[in-house]
C-alpha atoms as a PDB file:
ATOM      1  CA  UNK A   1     -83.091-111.955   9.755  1.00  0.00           C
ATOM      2  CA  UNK A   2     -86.803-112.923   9.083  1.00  0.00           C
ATOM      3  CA  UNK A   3     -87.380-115.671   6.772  1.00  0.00           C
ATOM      4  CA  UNK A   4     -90.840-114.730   4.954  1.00  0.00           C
ATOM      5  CA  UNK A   5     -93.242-117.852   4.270  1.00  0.00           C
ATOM      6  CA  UNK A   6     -94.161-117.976   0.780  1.00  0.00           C
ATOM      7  CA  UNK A   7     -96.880-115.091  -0.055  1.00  0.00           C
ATOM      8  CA  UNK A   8     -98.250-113.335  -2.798  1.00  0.00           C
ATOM      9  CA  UNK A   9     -97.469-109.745  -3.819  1.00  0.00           C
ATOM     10  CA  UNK A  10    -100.000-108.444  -2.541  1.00  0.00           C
ATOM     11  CA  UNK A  11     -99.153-109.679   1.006  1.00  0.00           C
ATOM     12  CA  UNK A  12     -95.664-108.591   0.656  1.00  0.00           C
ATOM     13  CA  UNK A  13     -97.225-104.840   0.338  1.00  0.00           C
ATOM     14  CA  UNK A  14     -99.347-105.513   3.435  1.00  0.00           C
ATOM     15  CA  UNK A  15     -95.801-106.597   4.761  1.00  0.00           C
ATOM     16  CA  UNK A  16     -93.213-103.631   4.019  1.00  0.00           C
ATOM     17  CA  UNK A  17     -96.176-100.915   4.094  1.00  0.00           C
ATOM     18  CA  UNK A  18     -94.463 -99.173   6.878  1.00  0.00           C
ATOM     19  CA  UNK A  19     -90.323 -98.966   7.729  1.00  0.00           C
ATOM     20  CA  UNK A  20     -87.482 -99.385   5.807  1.00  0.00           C
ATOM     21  CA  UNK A  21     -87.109-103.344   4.185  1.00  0.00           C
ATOM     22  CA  UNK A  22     -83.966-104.623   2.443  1.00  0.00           C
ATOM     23  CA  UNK A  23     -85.610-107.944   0.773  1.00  0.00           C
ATOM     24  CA  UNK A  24     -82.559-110.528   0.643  1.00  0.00           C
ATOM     25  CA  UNK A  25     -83.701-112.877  -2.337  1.00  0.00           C
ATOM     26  CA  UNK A  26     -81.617-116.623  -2.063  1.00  0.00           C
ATOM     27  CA  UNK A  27     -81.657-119.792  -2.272  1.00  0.00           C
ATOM     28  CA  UNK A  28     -80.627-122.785  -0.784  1.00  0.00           C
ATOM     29  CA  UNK A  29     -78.718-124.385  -3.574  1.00  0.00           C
ATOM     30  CA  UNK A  30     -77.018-120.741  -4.899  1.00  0.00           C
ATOM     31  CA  UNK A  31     -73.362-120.827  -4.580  1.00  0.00           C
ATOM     32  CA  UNK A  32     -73.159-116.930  -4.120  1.00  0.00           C
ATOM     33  CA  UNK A  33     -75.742-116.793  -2.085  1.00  0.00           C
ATOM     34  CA  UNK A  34     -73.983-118.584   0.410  1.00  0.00           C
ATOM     35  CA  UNK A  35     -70.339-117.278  -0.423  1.00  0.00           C
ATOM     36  CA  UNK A  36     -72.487-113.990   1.195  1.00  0.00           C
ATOM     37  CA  UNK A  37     -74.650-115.058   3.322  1.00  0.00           C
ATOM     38  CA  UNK A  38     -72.019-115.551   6.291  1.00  0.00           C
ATOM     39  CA  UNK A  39     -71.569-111.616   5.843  1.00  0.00           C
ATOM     40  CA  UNK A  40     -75.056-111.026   6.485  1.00  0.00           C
ATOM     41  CA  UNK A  41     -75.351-110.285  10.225  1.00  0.00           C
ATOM     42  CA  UNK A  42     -72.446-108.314   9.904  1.00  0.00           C
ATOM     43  CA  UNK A  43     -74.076-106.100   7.049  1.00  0.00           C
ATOM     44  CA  UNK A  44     -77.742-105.940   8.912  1.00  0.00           C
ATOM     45  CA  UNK A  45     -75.545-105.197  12.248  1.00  0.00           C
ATOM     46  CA  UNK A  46     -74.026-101.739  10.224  1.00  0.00           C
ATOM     47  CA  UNK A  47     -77.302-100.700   8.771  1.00  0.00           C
ATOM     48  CA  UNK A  48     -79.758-101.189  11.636  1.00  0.00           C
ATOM     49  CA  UNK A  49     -81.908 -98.732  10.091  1.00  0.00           C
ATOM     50  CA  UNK A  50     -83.265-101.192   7.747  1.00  0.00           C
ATOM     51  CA  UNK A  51     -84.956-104.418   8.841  1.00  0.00           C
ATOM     52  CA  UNK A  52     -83.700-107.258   6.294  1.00  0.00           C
ATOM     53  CA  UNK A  53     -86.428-110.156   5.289  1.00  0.00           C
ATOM     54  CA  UNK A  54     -84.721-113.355   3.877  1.00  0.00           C
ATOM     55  CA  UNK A  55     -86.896-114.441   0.703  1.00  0.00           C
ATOM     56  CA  UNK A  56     -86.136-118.049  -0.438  1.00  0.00           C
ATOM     57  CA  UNK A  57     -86.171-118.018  -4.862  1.00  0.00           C
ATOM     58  CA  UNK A  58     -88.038-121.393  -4.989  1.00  0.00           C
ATOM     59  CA  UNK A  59     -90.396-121.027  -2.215  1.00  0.00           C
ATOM     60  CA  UNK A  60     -91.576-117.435  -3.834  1.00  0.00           C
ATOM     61  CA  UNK A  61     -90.995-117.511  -7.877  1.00  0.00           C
ATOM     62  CA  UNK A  62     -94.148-115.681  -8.359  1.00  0.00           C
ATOM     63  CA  UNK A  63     -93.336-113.001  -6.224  1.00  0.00           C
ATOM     64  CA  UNK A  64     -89.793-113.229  -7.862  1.00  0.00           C
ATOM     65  CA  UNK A  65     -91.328-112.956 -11.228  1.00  0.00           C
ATOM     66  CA  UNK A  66     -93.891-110.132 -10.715  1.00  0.00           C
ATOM     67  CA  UNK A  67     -90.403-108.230  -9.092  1.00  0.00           C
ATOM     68  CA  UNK A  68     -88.331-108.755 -11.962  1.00  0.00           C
ATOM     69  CA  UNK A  69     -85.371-111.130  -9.892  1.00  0.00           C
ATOM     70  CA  UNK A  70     -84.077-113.447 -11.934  1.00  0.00           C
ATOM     71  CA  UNK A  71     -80.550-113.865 -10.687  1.00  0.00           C
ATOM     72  CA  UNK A  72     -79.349-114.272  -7.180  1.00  0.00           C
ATOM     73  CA  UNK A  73     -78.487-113.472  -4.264  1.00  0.00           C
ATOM     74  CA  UNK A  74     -80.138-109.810  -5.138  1.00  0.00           C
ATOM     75  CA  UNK A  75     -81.780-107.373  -3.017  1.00  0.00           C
ATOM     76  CA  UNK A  76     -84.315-104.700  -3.657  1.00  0.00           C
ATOM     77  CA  UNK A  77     -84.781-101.484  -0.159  1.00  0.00           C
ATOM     78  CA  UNK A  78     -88.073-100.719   0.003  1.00  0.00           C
ATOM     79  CA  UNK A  79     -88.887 -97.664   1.983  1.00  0.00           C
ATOM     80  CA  UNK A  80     -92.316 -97.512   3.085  1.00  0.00           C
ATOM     81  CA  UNK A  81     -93.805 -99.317   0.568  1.00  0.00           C
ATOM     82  CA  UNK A  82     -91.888 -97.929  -2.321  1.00  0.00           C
ATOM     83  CA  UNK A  83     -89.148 -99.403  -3.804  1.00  0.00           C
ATOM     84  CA  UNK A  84     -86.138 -97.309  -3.544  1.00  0.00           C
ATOM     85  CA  UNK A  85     -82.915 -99.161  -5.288  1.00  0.00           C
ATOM     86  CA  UNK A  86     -82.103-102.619  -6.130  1.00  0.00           C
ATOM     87  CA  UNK A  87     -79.069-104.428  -6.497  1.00  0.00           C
ATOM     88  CA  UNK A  88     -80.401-107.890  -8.917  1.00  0.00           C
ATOM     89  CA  UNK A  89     -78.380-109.520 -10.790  1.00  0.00           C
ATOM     90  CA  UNK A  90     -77.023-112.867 -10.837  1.00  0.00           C
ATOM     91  CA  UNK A  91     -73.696-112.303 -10.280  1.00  0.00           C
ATOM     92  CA  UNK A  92     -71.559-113.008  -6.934  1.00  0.00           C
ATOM     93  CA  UNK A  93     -72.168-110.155  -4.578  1.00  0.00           C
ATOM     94  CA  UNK A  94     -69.440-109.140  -1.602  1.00  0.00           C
ATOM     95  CA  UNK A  95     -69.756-107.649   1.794  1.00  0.00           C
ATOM     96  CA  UNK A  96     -68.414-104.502   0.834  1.00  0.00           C
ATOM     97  CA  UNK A  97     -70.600-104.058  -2.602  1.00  0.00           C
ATOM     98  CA  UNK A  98     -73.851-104.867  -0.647  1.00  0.00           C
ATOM     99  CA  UNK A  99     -72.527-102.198   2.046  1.00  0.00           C
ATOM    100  CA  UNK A 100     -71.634 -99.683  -1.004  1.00  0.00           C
ATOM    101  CA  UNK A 101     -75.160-100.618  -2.691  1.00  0.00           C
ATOM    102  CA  UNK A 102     -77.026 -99.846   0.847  1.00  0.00           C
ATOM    103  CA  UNK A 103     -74.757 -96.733   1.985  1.00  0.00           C
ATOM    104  CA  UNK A 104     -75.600 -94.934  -1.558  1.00  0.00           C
ATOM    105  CA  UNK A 105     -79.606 -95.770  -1.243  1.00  0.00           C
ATOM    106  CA  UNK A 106     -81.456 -93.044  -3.490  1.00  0.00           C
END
Protein backbone atom coordinates (compact mmCIF):
# COMPACT_ATOMS: atom_id res chain seq x y z
CA UNK A 1 0.00 0.00 0.00
CA UNK A 2 1.25 3.56 -0.95
CA UNK A 3 1.82 5.88 1.80
CA UNK A 4 0.91 9.48 0.26
CA UNK A 5 3.31 12.44 1.48
CA UNK A 6 1.35 15.15 2.85
CA UNK A 7 -0.48 17.20 -0.12
CA UNK A 8 -3.14 19.47 -0.65
CA UNK A 9 -6.54 18.66 -2.17
CA UNK A 10 -5.92 19.72 -5.04
CA UNK A 11 -2.95 17.33 -5.55
CA UNK A 12 -4.90 14.49 -4.28
CA UNK A 13 -7.31 15.14 -7.50
CA UNK A 14 -4.22 15.27 -9.73
CA UNK A 15 -3.56 11.90 -7.80
CA UNK A 16 -6.83 9.62 -8.09
CA UNK A 17 -7.87 11.40 -11.54
CA UNK A 18 -7.73 8.12 -13.24
CA UNK A 19 -8.45 4.27 -11.64
CA UNK A 20 -10.20 3.13 -8.88
CA UNK A 21 -8.60 4.55 -5.16
CA UNK A 22 -9.71 3.25 -1.75
CA UNK A 23 -8.03 6.19 0.50
CA UNK A 24 -7.15 4.34 3.93
CA UNK A 25 -7.15 7.40 6.45
CA UNK A 26 -4.91 6.34 9.96
CA UNK A 27 -2.82 7.15 12.21
CA UNK A 28 -0.03 6.11 14.04
CA UNK A 29 -1.27 6.45 17.55
CA UNK A 30 -5.16 5.06 16.63
CA UNK A 31 -5.89 1.96 18.45
CA UNK A 32 -8.38 0.74 15.66
CA UNK A 33 -6.42 1.66 13.18
CA UNK A 34 -4.01 -0.77 14.06
CA UNK A 35 -6.47 -3.52 15.50
CA UNK A 36 -7.12 -3.36 11.31
CA UNK A 37 -4.38 -2.58 9.82
CA UNK A 38 -2.80 -6.25 10.03
CA UNK A 39 -5.98 -7.18 7.81
CA UNK A 40 -5.01 -4.85 5.25
CA UNK A 41 -2.98 -6.84 2.69
CA UNK A 42 -5.37 -9.41 3.03
CA UNK A 43 -8.36 -6.97 2.11
CA UNK A 44 -6.24 -5.08 -0.87
CA UNK A 45 -5.17 -8.86 -1.92
CA UNK A 46 -9.34 -9.67 -2.45
CA UNK A 47 -10.12 -6.44 -4.14
CA UNK A 48 -7.22 -5.95 -6.55
CA UNK A 49 -9.37 -3.87 -8.58
CA UNK A 50 -8.82 -0.97 -6.42
CA UNK A 51 -5.37 0.45 -5.66
CA UNK A 52 -5.40 1.44 -1.77
CA UNK A 53 -3.29 4.80 -0.71
CA UNK A 54 -2.44 4.87 3.08
CA UNK A 55 -3.17 8.61 4.29
CA UNK A 56 -1.60 9.37 7.74
CA UNK A 57 -4.53 11.85 9.94
CA UNK A 58 -1.74 14.13 11.33
CA UNK A 59 0.48 14.41 8.43
CA UNK A 60 -2.78 15.51 6.18
CA UNK A 61 -5.55 17.31 8.59
CA UNK A 62 -6.28 19.74 5.93
CA UNK A 63 -6.98 17.34 3.44
CA UNK A 64 -8.87 15.45 6.29
CA UNK A 65 -10.85 18.50 7.01
CA UNK A 66 -11.79 19.69 3.47
CA UNK A 67 -13.01 15.59 3.18
CA UNK A 68 -15.10 15.62 6.09
CA UNK A 69 -12.89 12.58 8.21
CA UNK A 70 -12.96 13.15 11.51
CA UNK A 71 -12.82 9.71 13.02
CA UNK A 72 -10.55 6.87 12.15
CA UNK A 73 -9.43 4.39 10.57
CA UNK A 74 -12.12 5.45 7.65
CA UNK A 75 -11.98 5.09 4.04
CA UNK A 76 -13.58 6.94 1.21
CA UNK A 77 -13.40 4.71 -3.00
CA UNK A 78 -12.93 7.11 -5.34
CA UNK A 79 -13.54 6.03 -8.86
CA UNK A 80 -11.98 8.15 -11.32
CA UNK A 81 -11.97 11.12 -9.59
CA UNK A 82 -15.37 10.90 -8.07
CA UNK A 83 -16.06 9.82 -4.87
CA UNK A 84 -18.18 6.82 -4.85
CA UNK A 85 -18.92 5.57 -1.01
CA UNK A 86 -17.27 6.10 2.21
CA UNK A 87 -17.08 4.23 5.23
CA UNK A 88 -15.88 7.37 8.12
CA UNK A 89 -16.53 7.12 11.24
CA UNK A 90 -14.58 6.74 14.27
CA UNK A 91 -15.53 3.64 15.35
CA UNK A 92 -13.41 0.20 15.25
CA UNK A 93 -13.70 -1.21 11.79
CA UNK A 94 -13.20 -5.27 11.02
CA UNK A 95 -11.92 -7.21 8.11
CA UNK A 96 -15.12 -8.40 7.15
CA UNK A 97 -17.10 -4.83 7.45
CA UNK A 98 -14.35 -3.13 5.30
CA UNK A 99 -14.81 -6.24 2.80
CA UNK A 100 -18.83 -5.79 3.10
CA UNK A 101 -18.32 -1.82 2.75
CA UNK A 102 -16.02 -2.44 -0.56
CA UNK A 103 -18.07 -5.54 -2.07
CA UNK A 104 -21.43 -3.26 -1.94
CA UNK A 105 -19.54 -0.04 -3.64
CA UNK A 106 -22.42 2.13 -5.33
Amino acid sequence: MEELPKMTMDELKQKIASGNYVLFFTATWCGDCRFIKPFMPEIEADFPEYTFLKIDRDENIDLCQALDVMGIPSFIVYRDGQEADRFVSKDRKTKEEVENFLKNIK
